[in-house]
N, C-alpha and C. Protein backbone atom coordinates (compact mmCIF):
# COMPACT_ATOMS: atom_id res chain seq x y z
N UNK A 1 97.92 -46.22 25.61
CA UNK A 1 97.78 -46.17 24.18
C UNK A 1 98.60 -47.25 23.49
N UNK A 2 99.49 -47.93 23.67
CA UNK A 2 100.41 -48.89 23.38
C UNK A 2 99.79 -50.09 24.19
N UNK A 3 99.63 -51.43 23.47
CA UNK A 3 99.08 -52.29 23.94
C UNK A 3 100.42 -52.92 24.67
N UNK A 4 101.55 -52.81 24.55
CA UNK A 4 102.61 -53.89 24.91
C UNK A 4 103.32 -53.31 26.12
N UNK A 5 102.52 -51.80 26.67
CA UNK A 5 103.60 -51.30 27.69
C UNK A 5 102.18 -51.47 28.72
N UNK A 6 102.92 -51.49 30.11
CA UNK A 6 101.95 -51.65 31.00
C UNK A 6 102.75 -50.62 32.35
N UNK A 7 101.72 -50.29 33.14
CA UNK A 7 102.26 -49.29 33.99
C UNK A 7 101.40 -49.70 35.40
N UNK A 8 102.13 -49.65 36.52
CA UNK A 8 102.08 -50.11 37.65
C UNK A 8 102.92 -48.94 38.98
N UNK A 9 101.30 -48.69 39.47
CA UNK A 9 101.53 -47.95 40.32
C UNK A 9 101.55 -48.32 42.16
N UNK A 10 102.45 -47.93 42.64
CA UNK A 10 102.49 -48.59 43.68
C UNK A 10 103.47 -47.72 45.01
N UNK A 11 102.96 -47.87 46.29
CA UNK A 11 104.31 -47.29 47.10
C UNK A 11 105.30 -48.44 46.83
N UNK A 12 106.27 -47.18 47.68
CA UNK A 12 107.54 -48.68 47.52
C UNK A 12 108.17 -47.93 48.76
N UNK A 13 109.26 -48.45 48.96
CA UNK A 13 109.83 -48.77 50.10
C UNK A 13 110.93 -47.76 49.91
N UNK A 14 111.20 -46.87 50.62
CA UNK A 14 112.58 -46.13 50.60
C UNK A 14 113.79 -47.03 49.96
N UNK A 15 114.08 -48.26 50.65
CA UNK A 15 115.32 -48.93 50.67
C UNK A 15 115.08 -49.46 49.13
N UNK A 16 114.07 -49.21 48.31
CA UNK A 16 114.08 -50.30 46.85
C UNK A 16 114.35 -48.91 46.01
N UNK A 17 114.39 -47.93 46.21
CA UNK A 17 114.54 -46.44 45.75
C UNK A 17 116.29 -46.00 45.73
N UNK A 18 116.66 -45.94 44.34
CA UNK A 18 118.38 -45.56 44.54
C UNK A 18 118.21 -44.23 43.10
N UNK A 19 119.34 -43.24 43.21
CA UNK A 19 119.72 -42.59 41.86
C UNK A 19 120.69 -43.02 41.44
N UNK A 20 120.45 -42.88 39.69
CA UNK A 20 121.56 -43.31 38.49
C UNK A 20 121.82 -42.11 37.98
N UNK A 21 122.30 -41.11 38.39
CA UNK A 21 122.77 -39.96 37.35
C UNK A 21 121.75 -39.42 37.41
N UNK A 22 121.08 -39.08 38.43
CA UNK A 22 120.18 -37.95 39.25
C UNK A 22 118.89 -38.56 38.38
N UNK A 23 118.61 -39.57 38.13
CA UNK A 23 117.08 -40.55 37.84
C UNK A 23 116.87 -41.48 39.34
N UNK A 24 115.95 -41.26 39.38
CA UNK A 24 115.12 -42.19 40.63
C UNK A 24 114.85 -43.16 40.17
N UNK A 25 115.24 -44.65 40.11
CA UNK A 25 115.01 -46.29 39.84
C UNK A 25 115.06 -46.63 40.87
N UNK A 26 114.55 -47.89 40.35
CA UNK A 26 114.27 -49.16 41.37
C UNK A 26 116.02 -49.61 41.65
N UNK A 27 116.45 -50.29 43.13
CA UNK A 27 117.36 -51.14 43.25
C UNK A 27 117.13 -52.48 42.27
N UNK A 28 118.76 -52.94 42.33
CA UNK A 28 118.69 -54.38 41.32
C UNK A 28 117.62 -55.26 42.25
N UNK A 29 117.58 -54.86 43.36
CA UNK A 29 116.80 -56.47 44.57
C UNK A 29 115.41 -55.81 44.00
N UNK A 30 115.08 -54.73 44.02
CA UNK A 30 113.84 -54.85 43.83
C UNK A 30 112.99 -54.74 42.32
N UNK A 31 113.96 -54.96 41.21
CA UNK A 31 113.72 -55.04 39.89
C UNK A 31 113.87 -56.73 39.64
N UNK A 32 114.69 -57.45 40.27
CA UNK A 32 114.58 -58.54 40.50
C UNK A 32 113.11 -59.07 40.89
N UNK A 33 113.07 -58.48 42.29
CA UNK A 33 111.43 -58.77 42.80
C UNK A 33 110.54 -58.39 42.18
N UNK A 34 110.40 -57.62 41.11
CA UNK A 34 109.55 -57.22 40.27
C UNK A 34 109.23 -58.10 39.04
N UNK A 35 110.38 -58.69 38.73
CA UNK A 35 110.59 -59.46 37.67
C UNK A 35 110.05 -60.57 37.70
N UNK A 36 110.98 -61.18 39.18
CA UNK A 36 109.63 -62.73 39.70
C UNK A 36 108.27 -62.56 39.24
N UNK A 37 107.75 -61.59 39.69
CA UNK A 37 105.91 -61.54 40.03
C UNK A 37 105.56 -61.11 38.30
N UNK A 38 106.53 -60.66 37.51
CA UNK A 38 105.84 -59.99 36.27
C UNK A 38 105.89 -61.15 34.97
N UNK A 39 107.58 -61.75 35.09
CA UNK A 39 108.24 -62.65 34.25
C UNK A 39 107.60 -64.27 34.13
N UNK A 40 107.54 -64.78 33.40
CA UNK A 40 106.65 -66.25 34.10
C UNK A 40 108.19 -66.89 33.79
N UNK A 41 108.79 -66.81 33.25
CA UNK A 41 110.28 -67.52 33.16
C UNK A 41 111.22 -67.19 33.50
N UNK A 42 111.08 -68.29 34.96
CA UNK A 42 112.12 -67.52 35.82
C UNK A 42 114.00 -67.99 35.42
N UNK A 43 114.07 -69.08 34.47
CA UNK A 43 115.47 -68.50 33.34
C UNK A 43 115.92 -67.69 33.28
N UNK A 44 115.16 -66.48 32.94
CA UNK A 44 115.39 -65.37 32.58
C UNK A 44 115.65 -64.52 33.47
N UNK A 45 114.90 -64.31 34.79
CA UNK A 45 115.12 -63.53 35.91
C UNK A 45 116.40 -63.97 36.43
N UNK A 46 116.83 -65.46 36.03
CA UNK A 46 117.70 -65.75 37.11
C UNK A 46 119.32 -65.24 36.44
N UNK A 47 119.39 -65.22 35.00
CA UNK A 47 120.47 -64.18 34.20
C UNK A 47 120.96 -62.74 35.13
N UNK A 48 119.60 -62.11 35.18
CA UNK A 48 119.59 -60.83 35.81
C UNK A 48 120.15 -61.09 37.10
N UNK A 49 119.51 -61.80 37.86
CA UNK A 49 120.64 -62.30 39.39
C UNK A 49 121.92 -62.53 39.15
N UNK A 50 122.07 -63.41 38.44
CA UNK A 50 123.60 -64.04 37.63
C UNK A 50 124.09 -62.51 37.66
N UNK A 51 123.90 -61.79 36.52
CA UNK A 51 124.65 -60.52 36.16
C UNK A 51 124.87 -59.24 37.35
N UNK A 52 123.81 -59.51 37.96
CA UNK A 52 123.85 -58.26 39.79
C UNK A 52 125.04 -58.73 40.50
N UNK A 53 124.95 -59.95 40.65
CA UNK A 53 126.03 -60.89 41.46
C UNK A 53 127.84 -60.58 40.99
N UNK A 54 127.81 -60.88 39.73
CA UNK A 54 129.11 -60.80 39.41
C UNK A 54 129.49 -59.87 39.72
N UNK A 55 128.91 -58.76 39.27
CA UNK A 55 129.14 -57.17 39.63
C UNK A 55 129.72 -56.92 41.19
N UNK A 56 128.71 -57.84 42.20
CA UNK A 56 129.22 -57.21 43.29
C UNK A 56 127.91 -56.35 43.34
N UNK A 57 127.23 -55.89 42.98
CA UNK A 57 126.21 -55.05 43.19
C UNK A 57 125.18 -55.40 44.08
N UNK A 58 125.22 -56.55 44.23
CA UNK A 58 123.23 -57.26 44.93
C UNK A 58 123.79 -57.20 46.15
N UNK A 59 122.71 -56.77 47.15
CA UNK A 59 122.25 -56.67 48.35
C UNK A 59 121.55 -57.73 48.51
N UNK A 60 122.39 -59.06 49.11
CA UNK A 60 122.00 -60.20 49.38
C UNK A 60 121.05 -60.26 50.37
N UNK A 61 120.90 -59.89 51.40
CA UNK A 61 119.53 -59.35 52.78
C UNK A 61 118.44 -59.06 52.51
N UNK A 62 118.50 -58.13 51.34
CA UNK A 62 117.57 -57.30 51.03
C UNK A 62 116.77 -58.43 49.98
N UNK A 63 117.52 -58.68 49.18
CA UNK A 63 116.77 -59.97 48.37
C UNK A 63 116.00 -61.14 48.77
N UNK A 64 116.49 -61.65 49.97
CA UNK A 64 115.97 -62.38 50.93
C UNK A 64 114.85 -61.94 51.51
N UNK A 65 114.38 -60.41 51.63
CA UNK A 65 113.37 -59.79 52.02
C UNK A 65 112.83 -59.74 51.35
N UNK A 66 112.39 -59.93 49.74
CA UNK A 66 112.11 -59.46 49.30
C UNK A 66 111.55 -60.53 48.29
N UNK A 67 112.11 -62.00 48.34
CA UNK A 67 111.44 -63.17 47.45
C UNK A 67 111.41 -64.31 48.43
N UNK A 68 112.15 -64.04 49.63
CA UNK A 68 112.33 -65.41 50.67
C UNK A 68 113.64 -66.29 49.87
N UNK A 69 114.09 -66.75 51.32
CA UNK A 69 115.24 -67.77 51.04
C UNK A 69 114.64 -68.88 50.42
N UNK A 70 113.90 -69.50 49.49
CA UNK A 70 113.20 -70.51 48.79
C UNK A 70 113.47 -70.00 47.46
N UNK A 71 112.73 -68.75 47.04
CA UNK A 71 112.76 -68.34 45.79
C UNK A 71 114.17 -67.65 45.38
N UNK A 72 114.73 -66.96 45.97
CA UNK A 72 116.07 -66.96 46.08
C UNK A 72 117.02 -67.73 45.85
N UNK A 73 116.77 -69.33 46.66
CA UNK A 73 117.90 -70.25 46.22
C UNK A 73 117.24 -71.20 44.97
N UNK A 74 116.54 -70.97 44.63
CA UNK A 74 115.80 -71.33 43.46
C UNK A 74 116.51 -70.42 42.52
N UNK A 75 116.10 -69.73 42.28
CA UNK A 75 117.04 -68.71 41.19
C UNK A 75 118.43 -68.77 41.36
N UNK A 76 118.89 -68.83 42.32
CA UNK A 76 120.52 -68.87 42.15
C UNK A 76 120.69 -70.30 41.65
N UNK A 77 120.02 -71.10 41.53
CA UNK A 77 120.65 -72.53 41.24
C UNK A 77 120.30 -72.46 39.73
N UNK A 78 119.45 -71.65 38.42
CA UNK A 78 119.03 -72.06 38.02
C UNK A 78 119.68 -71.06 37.14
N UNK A 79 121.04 -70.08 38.25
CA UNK A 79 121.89 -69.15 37.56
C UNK A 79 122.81 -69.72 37.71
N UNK A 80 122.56 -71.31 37.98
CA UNK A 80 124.24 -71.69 38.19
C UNK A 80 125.16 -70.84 39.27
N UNK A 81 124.71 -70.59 40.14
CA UNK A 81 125.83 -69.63 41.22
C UNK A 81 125.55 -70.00 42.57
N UNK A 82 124.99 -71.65 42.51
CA UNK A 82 125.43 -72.58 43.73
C UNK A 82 124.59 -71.53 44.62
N UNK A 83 124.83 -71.85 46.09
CA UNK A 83 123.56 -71.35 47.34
C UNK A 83 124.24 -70.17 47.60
N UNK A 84 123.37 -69.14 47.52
CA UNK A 84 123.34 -67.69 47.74
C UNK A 84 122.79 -67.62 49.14
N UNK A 85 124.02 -66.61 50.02
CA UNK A 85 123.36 -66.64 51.62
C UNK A 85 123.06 -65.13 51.75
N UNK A 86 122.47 -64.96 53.09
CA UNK A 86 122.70 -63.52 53.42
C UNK A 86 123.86 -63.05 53.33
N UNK A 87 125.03 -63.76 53.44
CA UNK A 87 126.35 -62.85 53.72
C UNK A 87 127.16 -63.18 52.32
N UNK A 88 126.48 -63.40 50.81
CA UNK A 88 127.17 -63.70 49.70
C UNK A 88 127.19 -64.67 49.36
């Protein structure tokens, strides 16, 4: 009924599945990966990496699974946070 919301149904993966105060969301890696495929400006996605990172929060492996080490070090460069590995 709202033209500006869109809804997307899909399995997902146990490991992209976490609770916030007994709500079922997506992990940051896989709201990230969501973001790539939805966002056309990836600027913007790459903030959201920027901000997971500082935290300490991102599951660097899992991200890598999840956009490839290409799109990955693409976004980290474009968050300014130099080459992002599997191990940080």
């Amino acid at each position: 009924q709202r033209g500006q919301v869109h809804y997307r149904k899909r399995a997902l993966d146990p490991r992209d599945v976490t609770s916030e105060e007994g709500l079922l969301v997506l992990t940051v890696e896989a709201t990230i990966a969501d973001l790539v495929s939805v966002v056309g400006d990836l600027s913007l996605v790459s903030h959201a990496l920027r901000d997971a990172w500082r935290r300490g929060s991102l599951n660097t492996p899992r991200l890598i699974e999840l956009l490839g080490p290409e799109m990955l070090s693409r976004l980290s460069e474009l968050a300014g946070m130099g080459q992002v590995t599997a191990h940080g």
